[in-house]
PDB file of N, CA and C in Angstrom:
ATOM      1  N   UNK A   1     -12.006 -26.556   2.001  1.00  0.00           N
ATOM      2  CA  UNK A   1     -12.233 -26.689   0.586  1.00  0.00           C
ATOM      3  C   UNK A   1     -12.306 -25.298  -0.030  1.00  0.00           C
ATOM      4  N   UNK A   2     -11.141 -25.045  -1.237  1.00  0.00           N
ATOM      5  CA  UNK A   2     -11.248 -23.722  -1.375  1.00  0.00           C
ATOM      6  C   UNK A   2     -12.739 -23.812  -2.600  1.00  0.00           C
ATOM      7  N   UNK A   3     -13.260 -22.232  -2.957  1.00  0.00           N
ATOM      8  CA  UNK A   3     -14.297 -22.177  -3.920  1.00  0.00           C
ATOM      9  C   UNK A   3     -13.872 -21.408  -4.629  1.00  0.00           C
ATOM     10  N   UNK A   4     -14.404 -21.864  -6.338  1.00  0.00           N
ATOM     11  CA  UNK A   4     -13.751 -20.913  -7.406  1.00  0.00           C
ATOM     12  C   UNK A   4     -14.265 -19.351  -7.293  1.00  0.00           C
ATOM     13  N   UNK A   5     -13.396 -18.960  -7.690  1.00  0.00           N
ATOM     14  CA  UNK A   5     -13.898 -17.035  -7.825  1.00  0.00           C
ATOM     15  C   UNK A   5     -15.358 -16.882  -8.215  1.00  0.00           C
ATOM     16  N   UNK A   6     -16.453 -16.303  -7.508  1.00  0.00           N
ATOM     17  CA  UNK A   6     -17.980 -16.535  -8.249  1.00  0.00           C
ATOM     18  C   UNK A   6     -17.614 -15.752  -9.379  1.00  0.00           C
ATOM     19  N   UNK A   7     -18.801 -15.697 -10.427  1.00  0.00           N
ATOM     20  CA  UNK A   7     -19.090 -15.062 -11.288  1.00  0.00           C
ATOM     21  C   UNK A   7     -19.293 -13.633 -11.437  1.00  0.00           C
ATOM     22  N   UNK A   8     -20.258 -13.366 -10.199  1.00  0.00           N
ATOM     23  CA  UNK A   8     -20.716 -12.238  -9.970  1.00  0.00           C
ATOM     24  C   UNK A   8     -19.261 -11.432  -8.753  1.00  0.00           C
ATOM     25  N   UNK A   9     -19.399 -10.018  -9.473  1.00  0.00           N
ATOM     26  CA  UNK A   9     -18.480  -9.495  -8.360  1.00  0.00           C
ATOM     27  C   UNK A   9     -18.882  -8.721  -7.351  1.00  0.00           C
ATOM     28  N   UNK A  10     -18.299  -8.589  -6.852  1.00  0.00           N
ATOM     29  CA  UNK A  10     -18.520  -7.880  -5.258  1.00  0.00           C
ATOM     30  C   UNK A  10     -18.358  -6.453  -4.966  1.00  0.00           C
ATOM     31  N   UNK A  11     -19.007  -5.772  -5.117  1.00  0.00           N
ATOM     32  CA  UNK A  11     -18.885  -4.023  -4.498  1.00  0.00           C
ATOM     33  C   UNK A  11     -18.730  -3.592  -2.884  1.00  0.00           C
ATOM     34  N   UNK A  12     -17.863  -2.957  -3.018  1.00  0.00           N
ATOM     35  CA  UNK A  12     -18.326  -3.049  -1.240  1.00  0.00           C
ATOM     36  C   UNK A  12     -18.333  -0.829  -1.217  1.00  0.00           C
ATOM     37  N   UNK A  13     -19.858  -0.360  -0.515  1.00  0.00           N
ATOM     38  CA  UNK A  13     -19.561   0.937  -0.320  1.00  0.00           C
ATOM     39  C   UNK A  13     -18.819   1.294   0.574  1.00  0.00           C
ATOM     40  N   UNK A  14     -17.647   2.136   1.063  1.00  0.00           N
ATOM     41  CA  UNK A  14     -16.956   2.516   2.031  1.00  0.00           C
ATOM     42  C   UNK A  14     -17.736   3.812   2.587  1.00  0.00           C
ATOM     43  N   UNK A  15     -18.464   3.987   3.050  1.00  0.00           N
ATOM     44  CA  UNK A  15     -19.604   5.221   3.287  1.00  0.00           C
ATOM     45  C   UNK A  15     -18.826   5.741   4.923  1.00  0.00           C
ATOM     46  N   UNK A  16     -19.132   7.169   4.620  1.00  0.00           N
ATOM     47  CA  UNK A  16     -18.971   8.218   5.784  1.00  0.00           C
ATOM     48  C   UNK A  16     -17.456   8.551   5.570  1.00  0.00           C
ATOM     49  N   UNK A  17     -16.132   8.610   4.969  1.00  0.00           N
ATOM     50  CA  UNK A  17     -14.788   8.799   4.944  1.00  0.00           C
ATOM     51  C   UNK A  17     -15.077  10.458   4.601  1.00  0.00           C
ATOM     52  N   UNK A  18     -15.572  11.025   4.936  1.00  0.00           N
ATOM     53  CA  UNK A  18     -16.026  12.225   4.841  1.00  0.00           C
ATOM     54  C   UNK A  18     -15.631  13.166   6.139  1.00  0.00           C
ATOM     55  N   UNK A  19     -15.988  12.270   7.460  1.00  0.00           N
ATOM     56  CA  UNK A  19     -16.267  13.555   8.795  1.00  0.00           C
ATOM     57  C   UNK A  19     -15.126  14.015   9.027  1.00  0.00           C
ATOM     58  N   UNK A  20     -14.795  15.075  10.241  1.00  0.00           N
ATOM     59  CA  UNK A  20     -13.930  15.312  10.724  1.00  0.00           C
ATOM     60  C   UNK A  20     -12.798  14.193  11.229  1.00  0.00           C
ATOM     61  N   UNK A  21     -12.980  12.665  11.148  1.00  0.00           N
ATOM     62  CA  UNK A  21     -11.988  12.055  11.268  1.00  0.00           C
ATOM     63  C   UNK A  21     -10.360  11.791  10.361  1.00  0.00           C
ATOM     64  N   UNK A  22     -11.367  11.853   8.940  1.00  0.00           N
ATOM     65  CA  UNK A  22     -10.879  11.675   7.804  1.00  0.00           C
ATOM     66  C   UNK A  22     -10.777  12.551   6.947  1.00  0.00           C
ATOM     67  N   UNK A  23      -9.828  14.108   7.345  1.00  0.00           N
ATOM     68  CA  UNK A  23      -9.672  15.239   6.545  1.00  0.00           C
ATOM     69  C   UNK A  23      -9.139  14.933   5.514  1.00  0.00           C
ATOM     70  N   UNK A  24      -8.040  14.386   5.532  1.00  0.00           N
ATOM     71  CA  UNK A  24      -6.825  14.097   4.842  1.00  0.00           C
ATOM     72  C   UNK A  24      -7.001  12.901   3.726  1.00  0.00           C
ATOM     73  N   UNK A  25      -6.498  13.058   2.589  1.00  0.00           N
ATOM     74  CA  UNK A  25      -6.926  12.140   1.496  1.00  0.00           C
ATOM     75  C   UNK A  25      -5.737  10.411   2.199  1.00  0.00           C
ATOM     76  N   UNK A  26      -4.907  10.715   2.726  1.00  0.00           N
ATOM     77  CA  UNK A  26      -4.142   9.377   3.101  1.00  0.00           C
ATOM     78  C   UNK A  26      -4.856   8.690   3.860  1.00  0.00           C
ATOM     79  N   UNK A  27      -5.492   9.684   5.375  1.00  0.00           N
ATOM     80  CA  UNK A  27      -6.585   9.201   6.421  1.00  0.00           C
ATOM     81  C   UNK A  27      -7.388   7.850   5.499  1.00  0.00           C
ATOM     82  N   UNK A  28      -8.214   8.519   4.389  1.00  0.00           N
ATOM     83  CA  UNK A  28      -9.449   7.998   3.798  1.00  0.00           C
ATOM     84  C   UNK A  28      -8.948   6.526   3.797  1.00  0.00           C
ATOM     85  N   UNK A  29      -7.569   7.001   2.401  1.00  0.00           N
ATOM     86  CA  UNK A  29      -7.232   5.592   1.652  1.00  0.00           C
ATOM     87  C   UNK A  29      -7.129   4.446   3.111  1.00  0.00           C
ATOM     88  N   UNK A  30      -6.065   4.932   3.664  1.00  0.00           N
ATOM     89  CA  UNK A  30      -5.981   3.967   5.171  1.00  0.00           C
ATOM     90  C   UNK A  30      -6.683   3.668   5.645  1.00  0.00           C
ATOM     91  N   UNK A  31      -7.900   4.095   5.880  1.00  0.00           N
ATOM     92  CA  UNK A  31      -9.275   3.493   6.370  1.00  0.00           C
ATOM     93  C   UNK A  31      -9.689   2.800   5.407  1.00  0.00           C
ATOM     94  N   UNK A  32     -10.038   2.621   3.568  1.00  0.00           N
ATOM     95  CA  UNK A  32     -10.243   1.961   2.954  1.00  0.00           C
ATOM     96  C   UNK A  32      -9.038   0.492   3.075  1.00  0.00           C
ATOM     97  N   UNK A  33      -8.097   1.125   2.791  1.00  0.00           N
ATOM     98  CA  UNK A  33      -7.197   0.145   3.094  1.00  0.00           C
ATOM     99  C   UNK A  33      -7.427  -1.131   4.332  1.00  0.00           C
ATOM    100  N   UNK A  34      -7.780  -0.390   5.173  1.00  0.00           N
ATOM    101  CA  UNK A  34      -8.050  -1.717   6.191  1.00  0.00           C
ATOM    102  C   UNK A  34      -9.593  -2.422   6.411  1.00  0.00           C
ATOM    103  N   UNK A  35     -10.691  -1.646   5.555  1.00  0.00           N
ATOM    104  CA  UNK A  35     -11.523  -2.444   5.133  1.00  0.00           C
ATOM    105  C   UNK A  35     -11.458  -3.281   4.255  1.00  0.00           C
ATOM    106  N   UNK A  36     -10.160  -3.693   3.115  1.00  0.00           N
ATOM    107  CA  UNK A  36     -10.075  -4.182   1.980  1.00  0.00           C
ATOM    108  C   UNK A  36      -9.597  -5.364   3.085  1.00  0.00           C
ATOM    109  N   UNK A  37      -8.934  -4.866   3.580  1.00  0.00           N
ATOM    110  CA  UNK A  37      -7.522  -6.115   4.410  1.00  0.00           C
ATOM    111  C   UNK A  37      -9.070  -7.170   5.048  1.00  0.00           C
ATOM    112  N   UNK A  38     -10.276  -6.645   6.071  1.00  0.00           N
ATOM    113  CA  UNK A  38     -11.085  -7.467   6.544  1.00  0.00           C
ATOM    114  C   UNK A  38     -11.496  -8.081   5.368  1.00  0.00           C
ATOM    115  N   UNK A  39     -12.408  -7.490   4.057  1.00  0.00           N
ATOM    116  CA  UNK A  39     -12.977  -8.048   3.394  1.00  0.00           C
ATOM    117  C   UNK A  39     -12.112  -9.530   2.522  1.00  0.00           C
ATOM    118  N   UNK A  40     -11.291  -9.070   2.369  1.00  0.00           N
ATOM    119  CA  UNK A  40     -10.421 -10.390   1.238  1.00  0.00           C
ATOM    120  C   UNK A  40     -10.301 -11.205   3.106  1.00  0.00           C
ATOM    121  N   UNK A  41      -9.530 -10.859   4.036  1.00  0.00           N
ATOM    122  CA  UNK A  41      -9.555 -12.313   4.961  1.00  0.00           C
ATOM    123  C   UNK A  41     -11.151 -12.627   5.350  1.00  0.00           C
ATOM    124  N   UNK A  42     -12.096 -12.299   5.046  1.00  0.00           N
ATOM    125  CA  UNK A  42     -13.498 -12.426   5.287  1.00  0.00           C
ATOM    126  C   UNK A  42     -13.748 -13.863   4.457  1.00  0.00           C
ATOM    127  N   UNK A  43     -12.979 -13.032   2.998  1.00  0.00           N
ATOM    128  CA  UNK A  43     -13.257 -14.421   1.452  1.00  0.00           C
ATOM    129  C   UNK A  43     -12.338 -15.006   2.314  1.00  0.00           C
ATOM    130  N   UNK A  44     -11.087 -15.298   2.228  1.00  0.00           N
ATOM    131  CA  UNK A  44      -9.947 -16.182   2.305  1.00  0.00           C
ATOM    132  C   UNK A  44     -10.868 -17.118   3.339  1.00  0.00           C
ATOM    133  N   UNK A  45     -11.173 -16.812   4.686  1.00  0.00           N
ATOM    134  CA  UNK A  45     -11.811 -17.581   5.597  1.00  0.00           C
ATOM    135  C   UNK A  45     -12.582 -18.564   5.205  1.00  0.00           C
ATOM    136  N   UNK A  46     -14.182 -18.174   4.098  1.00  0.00           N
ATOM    137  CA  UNK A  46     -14.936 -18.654   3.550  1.00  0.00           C
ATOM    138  C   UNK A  46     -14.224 -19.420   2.355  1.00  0.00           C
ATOM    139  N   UNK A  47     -13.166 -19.615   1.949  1.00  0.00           N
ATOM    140  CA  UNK A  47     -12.751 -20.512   1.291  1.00  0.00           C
ATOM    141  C   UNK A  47     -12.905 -20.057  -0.201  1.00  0.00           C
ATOM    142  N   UNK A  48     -13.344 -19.043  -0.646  1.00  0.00           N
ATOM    143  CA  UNK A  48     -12.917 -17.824  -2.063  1.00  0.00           C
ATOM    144  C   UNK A  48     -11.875 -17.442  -2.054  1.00  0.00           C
ATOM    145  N   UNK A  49     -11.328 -17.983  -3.450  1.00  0.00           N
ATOM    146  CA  UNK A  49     -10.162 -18.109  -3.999  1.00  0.00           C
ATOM    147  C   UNK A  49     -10.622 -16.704  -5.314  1.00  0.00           C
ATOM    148  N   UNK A  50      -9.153 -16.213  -4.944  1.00  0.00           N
ATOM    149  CA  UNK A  50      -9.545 -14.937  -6.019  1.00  0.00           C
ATOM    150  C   UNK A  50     -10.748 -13.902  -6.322  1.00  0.00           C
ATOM    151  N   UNK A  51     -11.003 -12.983  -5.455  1.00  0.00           N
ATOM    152  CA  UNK A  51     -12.478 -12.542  -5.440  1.00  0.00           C
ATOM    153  C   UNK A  51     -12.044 -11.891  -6.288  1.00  0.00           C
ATOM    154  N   UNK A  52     -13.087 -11.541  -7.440  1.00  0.00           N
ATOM    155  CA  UNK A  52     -13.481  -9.833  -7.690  1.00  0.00           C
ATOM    156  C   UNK A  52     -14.275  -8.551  -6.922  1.00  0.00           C
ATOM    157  N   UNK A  53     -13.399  -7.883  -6.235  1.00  0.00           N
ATOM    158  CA  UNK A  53     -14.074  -7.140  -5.708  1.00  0.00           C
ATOM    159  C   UNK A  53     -13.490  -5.539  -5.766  1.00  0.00           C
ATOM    160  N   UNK A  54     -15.127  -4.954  -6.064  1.00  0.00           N
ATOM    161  CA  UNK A  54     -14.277  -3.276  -6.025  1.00  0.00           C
ATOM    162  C   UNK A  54     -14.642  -2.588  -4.507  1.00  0.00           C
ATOM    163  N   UNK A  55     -13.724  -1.576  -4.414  1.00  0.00           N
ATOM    164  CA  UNK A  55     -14.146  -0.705  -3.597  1.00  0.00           C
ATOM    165  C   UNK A  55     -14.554   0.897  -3.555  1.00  0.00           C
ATOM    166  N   UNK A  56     -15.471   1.066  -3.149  1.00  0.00           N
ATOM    167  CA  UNK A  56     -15.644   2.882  -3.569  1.00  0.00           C
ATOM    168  C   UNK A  56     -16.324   3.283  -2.607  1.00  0.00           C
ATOM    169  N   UNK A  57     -15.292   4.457  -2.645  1.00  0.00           N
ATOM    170  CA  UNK A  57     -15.616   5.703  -1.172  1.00  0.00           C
ATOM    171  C   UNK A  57     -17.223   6.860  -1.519  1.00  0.00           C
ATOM    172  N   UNK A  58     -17.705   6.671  -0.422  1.00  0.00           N
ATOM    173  CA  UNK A  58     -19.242   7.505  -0.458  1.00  0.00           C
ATOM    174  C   UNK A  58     -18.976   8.408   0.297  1.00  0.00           C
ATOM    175  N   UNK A  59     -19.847   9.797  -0.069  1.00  0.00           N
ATOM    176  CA  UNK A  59     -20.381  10.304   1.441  1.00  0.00           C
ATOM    177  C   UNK A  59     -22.286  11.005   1.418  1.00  0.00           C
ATOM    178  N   UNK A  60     -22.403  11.284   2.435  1.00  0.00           N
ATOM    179  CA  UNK A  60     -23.529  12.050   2.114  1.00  0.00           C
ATOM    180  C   UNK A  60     -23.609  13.574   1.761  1.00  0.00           C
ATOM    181  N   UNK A  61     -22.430  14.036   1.801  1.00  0.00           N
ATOM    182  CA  UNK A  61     -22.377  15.358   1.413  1.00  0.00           C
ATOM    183  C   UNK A  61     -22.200  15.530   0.012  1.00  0.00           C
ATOM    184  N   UNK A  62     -22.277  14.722  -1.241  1.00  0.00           N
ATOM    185  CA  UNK A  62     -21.457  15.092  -2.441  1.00  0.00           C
ATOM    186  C   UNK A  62     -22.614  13.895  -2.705  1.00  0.00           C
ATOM    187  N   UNK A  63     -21.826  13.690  -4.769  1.00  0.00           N
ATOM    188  CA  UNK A  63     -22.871  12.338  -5.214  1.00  0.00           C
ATOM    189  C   UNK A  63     -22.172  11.471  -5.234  1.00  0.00           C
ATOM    190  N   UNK A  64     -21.239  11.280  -4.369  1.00  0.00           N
ATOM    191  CA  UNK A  64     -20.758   9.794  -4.179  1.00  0.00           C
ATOM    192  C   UNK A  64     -21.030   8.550  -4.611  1.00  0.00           C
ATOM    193  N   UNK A  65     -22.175   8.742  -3.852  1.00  0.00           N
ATOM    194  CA  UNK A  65     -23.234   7.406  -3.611  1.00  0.00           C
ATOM    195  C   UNK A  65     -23.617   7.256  -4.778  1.00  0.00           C
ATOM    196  N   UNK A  66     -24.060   8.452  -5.671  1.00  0.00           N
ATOM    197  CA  UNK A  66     -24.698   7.933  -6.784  1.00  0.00           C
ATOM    198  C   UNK A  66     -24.132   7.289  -8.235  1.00  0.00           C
ATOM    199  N   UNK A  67     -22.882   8.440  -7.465  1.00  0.00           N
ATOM    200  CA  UNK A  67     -21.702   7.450  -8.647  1.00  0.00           C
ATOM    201  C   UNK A  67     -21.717   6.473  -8.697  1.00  0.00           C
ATOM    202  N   UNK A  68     -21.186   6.168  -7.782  1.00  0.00           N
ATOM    203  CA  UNK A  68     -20.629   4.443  -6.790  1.00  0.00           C
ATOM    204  C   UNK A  68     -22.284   3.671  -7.467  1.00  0.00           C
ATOM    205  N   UNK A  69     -23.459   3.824  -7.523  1.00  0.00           N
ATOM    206  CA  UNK A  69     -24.152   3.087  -7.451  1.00  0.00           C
ATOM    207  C   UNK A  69     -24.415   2.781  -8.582  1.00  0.00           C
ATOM    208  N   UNK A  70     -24.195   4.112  -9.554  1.00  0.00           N
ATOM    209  CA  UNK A  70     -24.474   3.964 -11.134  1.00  0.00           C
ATOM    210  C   UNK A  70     -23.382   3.185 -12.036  1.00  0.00           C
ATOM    211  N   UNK A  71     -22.010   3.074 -11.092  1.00  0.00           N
ATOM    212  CA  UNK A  71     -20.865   2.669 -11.597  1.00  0.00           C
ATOM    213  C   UNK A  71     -21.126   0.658 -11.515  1.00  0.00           C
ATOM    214  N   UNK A  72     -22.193   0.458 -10.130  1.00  0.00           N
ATOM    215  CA  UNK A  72     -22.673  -0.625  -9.826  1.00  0.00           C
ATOM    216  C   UNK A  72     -23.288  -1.243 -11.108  1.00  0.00           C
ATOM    217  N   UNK A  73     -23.900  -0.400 -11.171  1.00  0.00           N
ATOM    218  CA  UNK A  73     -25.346  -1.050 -12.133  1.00  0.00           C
ATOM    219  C   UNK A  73     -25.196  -1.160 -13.580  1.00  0.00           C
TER     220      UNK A  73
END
């Protein structure tokens, strides 16, 4: 049984795309990229049809986080 798009939308933080793994700005996106790919088959599974959902990259070295959180709220 699919479920309508909720109301409320969905943030998801992508935290740490920062270390020595992820120098490179393509690295990052590609790692975001394949957290987007789990999260929507996460909905699709649960039967959410059309999510709203954002995504935004953190780190602890910069104000990331605080962006991302103020951009939340």
């Amino acid at each position: 049984m699919a479920v309508q798009r909720p109301d409320l939308p969905l943030d998801v933080l992508v935290h740490k795309l920062d270390g020595d793994l992820f120098q490179r700005t393509d690295q990052r996106m590609d790692q975001q990229g394949a957290v987007q790919q789990v999260v929507q088959q996460a909905m699709a599974e649960a039967g959410v049809m059309d999510p709203v959902v954002a995504f935004h990259q953190t780190s602890v070295y910069n104000h990331s986080v605080f962006e991302a959180v103020s951009r939340i709220v």
